[in-house]
C-alpha atoms as a PDB file:
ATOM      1  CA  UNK A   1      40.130 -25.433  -8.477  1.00  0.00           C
ATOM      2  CA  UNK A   2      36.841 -27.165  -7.276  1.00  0.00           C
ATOM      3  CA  UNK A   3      35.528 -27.503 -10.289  1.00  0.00           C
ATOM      4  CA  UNK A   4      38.312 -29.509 -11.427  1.00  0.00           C
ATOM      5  CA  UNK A   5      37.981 -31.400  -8.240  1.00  0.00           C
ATOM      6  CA  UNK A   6      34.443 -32.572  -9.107  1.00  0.00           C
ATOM      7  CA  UNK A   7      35.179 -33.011 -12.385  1.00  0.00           C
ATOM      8  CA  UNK A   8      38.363 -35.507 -11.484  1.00  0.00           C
ATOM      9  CA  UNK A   9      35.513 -36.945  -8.894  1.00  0.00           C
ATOM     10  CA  UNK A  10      33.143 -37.411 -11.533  1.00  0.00           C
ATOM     11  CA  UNK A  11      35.573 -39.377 -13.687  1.00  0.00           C
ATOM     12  CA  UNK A  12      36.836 -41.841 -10.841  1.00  0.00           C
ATOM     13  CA  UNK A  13      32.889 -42.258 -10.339  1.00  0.00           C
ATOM     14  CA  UNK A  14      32.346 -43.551 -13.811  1.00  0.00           C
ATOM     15  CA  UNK A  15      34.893 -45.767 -13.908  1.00  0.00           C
ATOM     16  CA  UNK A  16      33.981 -47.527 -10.417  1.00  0.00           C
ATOM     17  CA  UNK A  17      31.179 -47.718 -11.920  1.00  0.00           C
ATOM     18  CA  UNK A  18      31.648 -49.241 -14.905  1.00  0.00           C
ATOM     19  CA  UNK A  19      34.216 -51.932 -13.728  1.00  0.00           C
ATOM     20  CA  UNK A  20      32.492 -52.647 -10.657  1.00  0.00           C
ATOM     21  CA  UNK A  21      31.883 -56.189 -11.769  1.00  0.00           C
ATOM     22  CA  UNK A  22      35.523 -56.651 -12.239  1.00  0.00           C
ATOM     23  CA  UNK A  23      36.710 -55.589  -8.717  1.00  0.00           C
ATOM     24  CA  UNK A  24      37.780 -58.190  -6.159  1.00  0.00           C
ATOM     25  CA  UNK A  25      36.905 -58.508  -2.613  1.00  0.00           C
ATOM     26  CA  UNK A  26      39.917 -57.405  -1.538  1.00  0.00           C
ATOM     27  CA  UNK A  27      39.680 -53.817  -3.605  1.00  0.00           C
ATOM     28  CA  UNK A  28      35.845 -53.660  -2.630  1.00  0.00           C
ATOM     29  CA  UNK A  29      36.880 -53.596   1.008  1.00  0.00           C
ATOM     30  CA  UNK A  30      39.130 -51.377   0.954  1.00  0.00           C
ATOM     31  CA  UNK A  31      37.206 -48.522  -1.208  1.00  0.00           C
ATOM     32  CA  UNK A  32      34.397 -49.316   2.080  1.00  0.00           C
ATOM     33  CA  UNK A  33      36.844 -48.192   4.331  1.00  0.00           C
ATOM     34  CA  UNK A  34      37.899 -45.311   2.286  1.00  0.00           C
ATOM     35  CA  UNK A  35      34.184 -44.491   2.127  1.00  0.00           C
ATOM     36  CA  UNK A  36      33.650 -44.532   5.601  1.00  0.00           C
ATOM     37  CA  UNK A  37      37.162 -42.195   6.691  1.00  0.00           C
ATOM     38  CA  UNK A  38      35.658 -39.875   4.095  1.00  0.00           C
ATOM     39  CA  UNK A  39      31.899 -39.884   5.688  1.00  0.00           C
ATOM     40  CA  UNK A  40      33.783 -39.429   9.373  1.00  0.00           C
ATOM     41  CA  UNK A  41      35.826 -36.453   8.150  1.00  0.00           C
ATOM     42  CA  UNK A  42      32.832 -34.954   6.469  1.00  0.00           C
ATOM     43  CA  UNK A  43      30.993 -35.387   9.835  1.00  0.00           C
ATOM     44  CA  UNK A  44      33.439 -32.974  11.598  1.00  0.00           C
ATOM     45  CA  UNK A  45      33.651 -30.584   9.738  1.00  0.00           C
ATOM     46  CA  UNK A  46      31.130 -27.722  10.276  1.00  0.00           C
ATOM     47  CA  UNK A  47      29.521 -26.837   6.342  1.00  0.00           C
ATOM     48  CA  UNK A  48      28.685 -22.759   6.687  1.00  0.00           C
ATOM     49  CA  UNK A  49      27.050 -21.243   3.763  1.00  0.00           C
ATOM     50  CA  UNK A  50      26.751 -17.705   2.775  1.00  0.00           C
ATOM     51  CA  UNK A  51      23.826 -16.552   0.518  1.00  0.00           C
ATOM     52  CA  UNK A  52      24.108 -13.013  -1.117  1.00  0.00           C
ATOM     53  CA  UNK A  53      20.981 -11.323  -1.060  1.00  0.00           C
ATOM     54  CA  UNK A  54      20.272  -8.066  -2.542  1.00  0.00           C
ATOM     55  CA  UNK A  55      18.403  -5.388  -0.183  1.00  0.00           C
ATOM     56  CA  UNK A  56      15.465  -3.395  -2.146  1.00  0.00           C
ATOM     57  CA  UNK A  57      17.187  -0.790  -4.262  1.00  0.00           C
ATOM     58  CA  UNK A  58      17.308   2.853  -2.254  1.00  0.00           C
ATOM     59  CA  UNK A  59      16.173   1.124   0.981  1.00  0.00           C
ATOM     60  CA  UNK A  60      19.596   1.128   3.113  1.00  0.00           C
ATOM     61  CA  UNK A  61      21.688   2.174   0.533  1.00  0.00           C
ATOM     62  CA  UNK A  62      21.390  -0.571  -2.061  1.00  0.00           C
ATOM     63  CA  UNK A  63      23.727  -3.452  -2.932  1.00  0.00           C
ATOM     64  CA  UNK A  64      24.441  -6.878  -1.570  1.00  0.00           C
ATOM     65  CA  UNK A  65      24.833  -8.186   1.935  1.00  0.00           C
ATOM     66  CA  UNK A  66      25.812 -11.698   3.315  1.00  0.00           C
ATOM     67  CA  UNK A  67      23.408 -12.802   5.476  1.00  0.00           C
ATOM     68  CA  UNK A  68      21.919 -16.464   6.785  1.00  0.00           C
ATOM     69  CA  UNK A  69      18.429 -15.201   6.814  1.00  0.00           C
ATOM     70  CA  UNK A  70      16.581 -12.067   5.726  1.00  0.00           C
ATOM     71  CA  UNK A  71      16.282  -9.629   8.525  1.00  0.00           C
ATOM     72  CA  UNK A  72      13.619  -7.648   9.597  1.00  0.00           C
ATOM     73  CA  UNK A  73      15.069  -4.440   7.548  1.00  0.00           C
ATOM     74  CA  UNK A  74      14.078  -6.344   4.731  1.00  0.00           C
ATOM     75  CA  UNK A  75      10.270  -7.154   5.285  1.00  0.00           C
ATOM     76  CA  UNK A  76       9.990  -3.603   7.262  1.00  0.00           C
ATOM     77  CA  UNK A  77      11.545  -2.342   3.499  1.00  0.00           C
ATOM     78  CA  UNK A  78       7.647  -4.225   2.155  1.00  0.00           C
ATOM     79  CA  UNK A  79       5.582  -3.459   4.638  1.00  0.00           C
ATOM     80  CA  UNK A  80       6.418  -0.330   5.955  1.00  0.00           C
ATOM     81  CA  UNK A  81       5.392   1.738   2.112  1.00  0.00           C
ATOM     82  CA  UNK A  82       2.098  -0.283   2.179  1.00  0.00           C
ATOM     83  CA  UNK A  83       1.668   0.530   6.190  1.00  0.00           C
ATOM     84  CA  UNK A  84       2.119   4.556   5.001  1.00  0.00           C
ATOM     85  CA  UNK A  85      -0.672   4.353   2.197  1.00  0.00           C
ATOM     86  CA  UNK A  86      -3.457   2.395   3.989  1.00  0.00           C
ATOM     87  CA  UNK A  87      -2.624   5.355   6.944  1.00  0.00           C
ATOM     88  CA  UNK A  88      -2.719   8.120   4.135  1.00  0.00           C
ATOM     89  CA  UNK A  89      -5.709   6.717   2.680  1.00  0.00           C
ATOM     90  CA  UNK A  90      -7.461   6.526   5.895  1.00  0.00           C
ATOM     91  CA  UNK A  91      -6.380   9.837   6.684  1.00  0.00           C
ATOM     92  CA  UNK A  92      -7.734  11.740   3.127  1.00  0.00           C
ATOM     93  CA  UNK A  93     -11.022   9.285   3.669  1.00  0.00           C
ATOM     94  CA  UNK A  94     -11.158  11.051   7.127  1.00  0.00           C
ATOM     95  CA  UNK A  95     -10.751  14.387   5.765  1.00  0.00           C
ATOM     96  CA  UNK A  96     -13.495  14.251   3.163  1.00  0.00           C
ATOM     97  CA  UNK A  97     -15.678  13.043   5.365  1.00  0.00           C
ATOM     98  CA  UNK A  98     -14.884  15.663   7.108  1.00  0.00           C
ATOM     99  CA  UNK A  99     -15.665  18.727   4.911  1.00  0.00           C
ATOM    100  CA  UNK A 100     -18.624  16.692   3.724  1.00  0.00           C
ATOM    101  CA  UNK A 101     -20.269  16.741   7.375  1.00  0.00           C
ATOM    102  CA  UNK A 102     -19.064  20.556   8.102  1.00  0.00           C
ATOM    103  CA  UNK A 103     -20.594  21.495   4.649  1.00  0.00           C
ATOM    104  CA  UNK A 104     -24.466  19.829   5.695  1.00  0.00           C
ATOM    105  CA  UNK A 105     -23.954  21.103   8.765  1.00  0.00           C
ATOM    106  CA  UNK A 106     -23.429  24.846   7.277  1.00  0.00           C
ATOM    107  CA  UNK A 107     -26.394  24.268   5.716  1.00  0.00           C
ATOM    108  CA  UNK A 108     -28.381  22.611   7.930  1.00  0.00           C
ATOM    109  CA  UNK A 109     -27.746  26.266   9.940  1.00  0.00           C
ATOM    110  CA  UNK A 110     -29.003  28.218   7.545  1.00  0.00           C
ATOM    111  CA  UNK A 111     -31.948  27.108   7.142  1.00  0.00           C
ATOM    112  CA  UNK A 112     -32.609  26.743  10.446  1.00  0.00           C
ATOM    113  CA  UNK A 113     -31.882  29.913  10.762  1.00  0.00           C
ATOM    114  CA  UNK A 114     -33.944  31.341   7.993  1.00  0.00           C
ATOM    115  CA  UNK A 115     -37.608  32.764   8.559  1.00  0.00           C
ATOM    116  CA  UNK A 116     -39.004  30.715   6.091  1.00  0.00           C
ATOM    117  CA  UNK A 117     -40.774  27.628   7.641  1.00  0.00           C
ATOM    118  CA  UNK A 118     -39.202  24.241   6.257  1.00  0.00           C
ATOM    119  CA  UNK A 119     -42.614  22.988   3.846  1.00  0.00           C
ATOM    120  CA  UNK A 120     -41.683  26.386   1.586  1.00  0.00           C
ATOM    121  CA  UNK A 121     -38.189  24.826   0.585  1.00  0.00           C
ATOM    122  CA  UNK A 122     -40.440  21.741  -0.054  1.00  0.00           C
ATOM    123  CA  UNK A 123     -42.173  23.411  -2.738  1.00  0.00           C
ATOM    124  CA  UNK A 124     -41.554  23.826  -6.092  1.00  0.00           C
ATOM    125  CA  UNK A 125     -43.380  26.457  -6.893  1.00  0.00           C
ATOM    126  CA  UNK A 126     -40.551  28.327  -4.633  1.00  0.00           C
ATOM    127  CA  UNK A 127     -37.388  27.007  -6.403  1.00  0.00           C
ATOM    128  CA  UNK A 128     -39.171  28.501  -9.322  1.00  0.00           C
ATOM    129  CA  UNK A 129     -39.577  31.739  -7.353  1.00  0.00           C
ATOM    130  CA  UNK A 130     -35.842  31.789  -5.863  1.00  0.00           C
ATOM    131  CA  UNK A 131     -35.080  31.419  -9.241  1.00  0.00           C
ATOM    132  CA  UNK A 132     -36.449  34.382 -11.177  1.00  0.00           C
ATOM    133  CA  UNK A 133     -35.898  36.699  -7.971  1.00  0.00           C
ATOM    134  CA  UNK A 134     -32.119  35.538  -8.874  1.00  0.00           C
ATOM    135  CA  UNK A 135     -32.101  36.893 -12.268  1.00  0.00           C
END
């Protein structure tokens, strides 16, 4: 129905227009006035508008909602997945790091720990040695 509307405004538009020329004082007047009841009903009348937006797909259950503005389920629906991997990132980073220190530090122990004094794992005339005693 408000299409027609428009389209019946459209048309009475047109013609104005085109016979404007040929319109008489008295005519011209009165279209002003018409004009101006139109503006001052316009004016009171309170123009809502809805905007359907569709929430992230598996977020809250998918789907449309009306809403004026998106709400903070909706950016917390971005940010909160990238929030979780820069944390889980962190965390495996913090991990690694981890077992890399604990391993050095095993190691560090042992040969400490050994008898042999620290210039004879220098030398590579005893990696050679280690070696053969291995096999």
């Amino acid at each position: 129905m408000k299409n027609k509307e428009m389209q019946f405004a459209y048309k009475v538009k047109l013609a104005l227009d085109a016979n404007l020329d040929n319109l008489s004082d008295d005519t011209l007047q009165s279209l002003a006035a018409a004009r101006r009841v139109a503006l001052a009903r316009k004016k009171h009348t309170p123009m809502t508008v809805r905007v359907e937006q569709p929430l992230l797909a598996g977020a809250f259950g998918g789907g449309m909602l009306h809403q004026e503005s998106p709400s903070w389920w909706n950016r917390l629906g971005v940010a909160a997945p990238l929030l979780v991997g820069i944390i889980l990132f962190a965390g495996i980073y913090q991990h690694e790091n981890a077992k890399r220190v604990s391993y050095l530090a095993d190691i560090d122990a042992a040969v400490l720990s050994d008898e042999l004094p620290l210039s004879a794992y220098l030398d590579h005339g005893f990696n050679a040695f280690l070696a053969e005693k291995g096999q």
